[in-house]
Protein backbone atom coordinates (compact mmCIF):
# COMPACT_ATOMS: atom_id res chain seq x y z
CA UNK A 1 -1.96 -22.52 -9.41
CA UNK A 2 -2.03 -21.20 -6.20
CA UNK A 3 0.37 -23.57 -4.61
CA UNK A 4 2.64 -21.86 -7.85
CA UNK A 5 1.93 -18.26 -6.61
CA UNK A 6 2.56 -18.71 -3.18
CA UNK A 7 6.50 -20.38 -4.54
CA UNK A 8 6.93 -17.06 -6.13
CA UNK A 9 6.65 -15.24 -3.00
CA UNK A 10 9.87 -16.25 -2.19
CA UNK A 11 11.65 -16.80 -5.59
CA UNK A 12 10.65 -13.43 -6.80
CA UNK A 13 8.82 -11.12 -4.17
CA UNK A 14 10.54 -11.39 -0.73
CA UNK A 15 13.33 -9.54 -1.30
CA UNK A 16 11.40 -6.70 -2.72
CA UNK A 17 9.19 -7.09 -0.16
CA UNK A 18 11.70 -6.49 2.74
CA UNK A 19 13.44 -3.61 0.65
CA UNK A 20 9.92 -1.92 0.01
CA UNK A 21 9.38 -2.29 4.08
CA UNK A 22 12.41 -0.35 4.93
CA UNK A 23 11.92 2.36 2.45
CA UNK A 24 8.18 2.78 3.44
CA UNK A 25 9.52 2.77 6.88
CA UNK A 26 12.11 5.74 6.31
CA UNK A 27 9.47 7.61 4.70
CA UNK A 28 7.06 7.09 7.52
CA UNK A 29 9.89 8.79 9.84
CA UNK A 30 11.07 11.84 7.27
CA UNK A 31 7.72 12.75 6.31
CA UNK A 32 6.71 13.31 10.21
CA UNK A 33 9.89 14.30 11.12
CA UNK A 34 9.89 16.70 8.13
CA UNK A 35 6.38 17.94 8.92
CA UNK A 36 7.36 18.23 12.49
CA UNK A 37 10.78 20.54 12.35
CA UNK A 38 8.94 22.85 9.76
CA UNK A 39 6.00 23.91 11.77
CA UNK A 40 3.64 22.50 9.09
CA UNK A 41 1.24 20.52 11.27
CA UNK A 42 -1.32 22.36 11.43
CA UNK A 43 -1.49 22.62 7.58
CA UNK A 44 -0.67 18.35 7.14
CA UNK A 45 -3.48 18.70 10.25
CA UNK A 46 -6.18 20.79 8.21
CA UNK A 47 -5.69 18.58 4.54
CA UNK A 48 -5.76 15.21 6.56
CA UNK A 49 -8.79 15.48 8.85
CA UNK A 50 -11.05 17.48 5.87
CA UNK A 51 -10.21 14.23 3.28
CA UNK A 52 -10.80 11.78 6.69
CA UNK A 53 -13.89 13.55 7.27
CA UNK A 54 -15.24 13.48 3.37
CA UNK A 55 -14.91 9.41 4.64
CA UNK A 56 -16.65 9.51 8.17
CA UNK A 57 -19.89 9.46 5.92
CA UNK A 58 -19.53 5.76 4.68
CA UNK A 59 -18.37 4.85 8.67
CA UNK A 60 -21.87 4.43 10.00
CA UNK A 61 -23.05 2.82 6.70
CA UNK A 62 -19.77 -0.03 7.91
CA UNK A 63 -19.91 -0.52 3.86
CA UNK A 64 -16.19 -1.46 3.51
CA UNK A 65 -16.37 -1.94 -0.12
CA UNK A 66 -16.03 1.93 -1.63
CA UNK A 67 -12.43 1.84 0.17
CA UNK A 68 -11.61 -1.71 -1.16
CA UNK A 69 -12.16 -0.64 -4.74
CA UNK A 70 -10.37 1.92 -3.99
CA UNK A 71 -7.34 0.61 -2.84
CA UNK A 72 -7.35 -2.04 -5.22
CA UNK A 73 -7.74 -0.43 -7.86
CA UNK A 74 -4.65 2.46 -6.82
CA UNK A 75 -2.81 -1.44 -6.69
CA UNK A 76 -4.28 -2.60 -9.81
CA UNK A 77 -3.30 0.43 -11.77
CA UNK A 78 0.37 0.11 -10.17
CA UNK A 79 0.86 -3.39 -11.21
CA UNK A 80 -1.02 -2.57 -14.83
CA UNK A 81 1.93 0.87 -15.04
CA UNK A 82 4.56 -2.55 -14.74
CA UNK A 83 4.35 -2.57 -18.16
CA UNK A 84 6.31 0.49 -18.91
CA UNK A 85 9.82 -0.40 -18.64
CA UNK A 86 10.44 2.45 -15.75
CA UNK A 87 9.75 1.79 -11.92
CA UNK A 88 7.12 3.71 -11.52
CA UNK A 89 6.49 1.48 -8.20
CA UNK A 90 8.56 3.51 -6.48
CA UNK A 91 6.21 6.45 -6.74
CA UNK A 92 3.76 4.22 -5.72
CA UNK A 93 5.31 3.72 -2.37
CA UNK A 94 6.17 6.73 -1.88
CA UNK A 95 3.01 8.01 -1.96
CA UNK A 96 1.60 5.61 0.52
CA UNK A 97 4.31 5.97 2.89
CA UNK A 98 4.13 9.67 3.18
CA UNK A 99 0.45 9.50 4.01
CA UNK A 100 1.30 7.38 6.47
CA UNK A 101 4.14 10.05 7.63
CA UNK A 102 1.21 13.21 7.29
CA UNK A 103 -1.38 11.13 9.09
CA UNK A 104 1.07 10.44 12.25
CA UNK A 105 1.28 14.31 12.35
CA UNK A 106 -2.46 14.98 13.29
CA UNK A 107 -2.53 13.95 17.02
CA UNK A 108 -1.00 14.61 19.70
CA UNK A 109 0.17 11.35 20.48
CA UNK A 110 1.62 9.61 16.90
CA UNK A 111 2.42 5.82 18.66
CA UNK A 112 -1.46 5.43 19.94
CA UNK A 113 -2.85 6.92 16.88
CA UNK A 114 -0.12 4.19 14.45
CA UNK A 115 -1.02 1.59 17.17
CA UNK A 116 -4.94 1.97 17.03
CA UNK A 117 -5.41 4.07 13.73
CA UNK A 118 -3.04 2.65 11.44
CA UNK A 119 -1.92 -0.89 12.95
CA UNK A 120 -5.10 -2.73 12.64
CA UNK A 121 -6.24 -2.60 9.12
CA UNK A 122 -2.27 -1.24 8.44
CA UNK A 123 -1.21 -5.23 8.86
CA UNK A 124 -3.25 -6.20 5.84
CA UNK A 125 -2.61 -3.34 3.76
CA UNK A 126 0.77 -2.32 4.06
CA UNK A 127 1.51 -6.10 2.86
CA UNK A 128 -0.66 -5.23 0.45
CA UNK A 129 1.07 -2.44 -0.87
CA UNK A 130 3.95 -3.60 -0.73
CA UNK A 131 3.45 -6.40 -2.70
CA UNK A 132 1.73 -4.86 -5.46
CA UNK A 133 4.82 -2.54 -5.82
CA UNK A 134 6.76 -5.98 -6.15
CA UNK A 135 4.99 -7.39 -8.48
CA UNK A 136 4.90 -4.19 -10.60
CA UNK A 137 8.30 -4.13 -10.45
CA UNK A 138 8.53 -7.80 -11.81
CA UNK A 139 6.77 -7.15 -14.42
CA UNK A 140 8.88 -3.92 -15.20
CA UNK A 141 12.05 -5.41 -14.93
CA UNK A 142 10.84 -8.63 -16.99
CA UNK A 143 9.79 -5.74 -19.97
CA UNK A 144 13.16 -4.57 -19.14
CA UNK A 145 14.68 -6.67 -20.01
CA UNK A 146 12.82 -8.55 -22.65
CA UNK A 147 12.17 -4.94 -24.72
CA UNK A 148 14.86 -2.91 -24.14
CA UNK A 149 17.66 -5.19 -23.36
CA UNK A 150 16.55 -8.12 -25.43
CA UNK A 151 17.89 -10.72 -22.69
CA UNK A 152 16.10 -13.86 -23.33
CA UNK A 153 13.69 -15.14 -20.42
CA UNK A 154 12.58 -18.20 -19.48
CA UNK A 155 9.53 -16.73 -19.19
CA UNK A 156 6.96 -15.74 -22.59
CA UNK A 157 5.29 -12.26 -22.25
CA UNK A 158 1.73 -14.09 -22.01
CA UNK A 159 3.07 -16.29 -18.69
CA UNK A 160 4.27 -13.17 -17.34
CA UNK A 161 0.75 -11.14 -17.78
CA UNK A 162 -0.72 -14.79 -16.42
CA UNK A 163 1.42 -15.04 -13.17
CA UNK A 164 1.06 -11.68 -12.39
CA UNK A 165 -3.04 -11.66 -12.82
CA UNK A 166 -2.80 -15.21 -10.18
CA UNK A 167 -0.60 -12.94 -7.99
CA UNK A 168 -2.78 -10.28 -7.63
CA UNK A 169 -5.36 -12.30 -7.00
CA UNK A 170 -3.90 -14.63 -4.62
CA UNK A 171 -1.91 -12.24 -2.44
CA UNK A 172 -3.47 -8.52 -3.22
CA UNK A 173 -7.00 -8.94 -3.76
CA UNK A 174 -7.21 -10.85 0.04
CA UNK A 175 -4.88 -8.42 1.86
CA UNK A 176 -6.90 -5.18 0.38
CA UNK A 177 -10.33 -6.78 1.03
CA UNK A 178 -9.63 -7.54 4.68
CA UNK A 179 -7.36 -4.72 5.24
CA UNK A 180 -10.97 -2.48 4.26
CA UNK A 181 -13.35 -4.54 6.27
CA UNK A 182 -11.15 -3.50 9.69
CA UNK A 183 -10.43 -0.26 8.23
CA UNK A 184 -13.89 0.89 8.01
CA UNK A 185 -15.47 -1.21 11.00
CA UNK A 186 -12.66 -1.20 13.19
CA UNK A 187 -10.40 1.31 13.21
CA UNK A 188 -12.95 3.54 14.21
CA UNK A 189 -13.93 2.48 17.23
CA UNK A 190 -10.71 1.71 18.16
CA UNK A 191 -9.90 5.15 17.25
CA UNK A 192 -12.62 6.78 19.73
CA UNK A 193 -11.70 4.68 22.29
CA UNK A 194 -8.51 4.73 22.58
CA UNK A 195 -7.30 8.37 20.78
CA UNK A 196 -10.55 10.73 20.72
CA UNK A 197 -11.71 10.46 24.67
């Protein structure tokens, strides 16, 4: 079963994967850039560090499991929205990207605070991300083209709602949980070391 989801990764996922990359990427860069040229830092500044401070509370606690719920469950409901035949997985990304983009704007210096703030637990959930966009948009295109274009597929609805629960599972679930554990324990002390002297 596993051995099966991990095949998929490249039969069905690592193309999306790559594409998702590069379009999170460009985000990243016109979201700063855009936040940049128009003077709105200090605003991007003011929203950003109020929500991070509504989560410095949980920091001392180092209980990483509020932020993996909620992470997994922004994935969850992403991959669960794959069953409208629209790719709504693109909103998904976006959204993630351009706090990625805002959050670059609240230093002074935007490579230490991606290399220290973002990076670490960024590895883990980025992939994560990503992948739960591709998956969503399996499943979207698969109700695509079952519902709406009536192509035949090899696969029945009930597979497709199977593989996609094992896939979740097997590559989001992980990714998330880890991607919290630095997130919360980590990052922040490599954030005051390295960014807040």
């Amino acid at each position: 079963m596993i051995r099966e989801s991990l095949g998929r990764f490249n039969t069905d996922y690592r193309k999306r994967f790559w594409q998702f990359l590069l379009i999170m990427v460009v985000i990243w860069i016109v979201v700063y850039a855009g936040i940049e040229l128009t003077s709105s830092t200090e605003a991007a500044k003011h929203l950003l560090t109020s929500s991070l401070s509504g989560d410095s509370s949980g920091a001392s606690s180092h209980n990483f499991l509020p932020l993996f719920f909620h992470n997994f469950g922004s994935s969850l409901t992403i991959i669960v929205l794959g069953l409208i035949p629209i790719p709504l997985y693109y909103l998904f990304l976006l959204f993630n990207a351009s706090s990625v983009g805002a959050v670059l704007t609240i230093g002074p210096q935007p490579i230490l605070l991606f290399l220290f703030g973002i990076l670490p637990h960024g590895i883990f959930e980025i992939p994560g991300q990503i992948i739960s966009a591709a998956i969503s948009a399996r499943l979207a295109w698969y109700m695509i083209d079952r519902f709406i274009r009536h192509r035949q597929r090899s696969e029945t609805f009930g597979e497709m709602v199977k593989t996609t629960a094992i896939d979740t599972l097997v590559y989001v679930l992980p990714l998330l949980f880890i991607a919290a554990i630095i997130e919360q324990n980590i990052t922040p002390i490599l954030i005051h070391n390295f960014i807040i002297k």
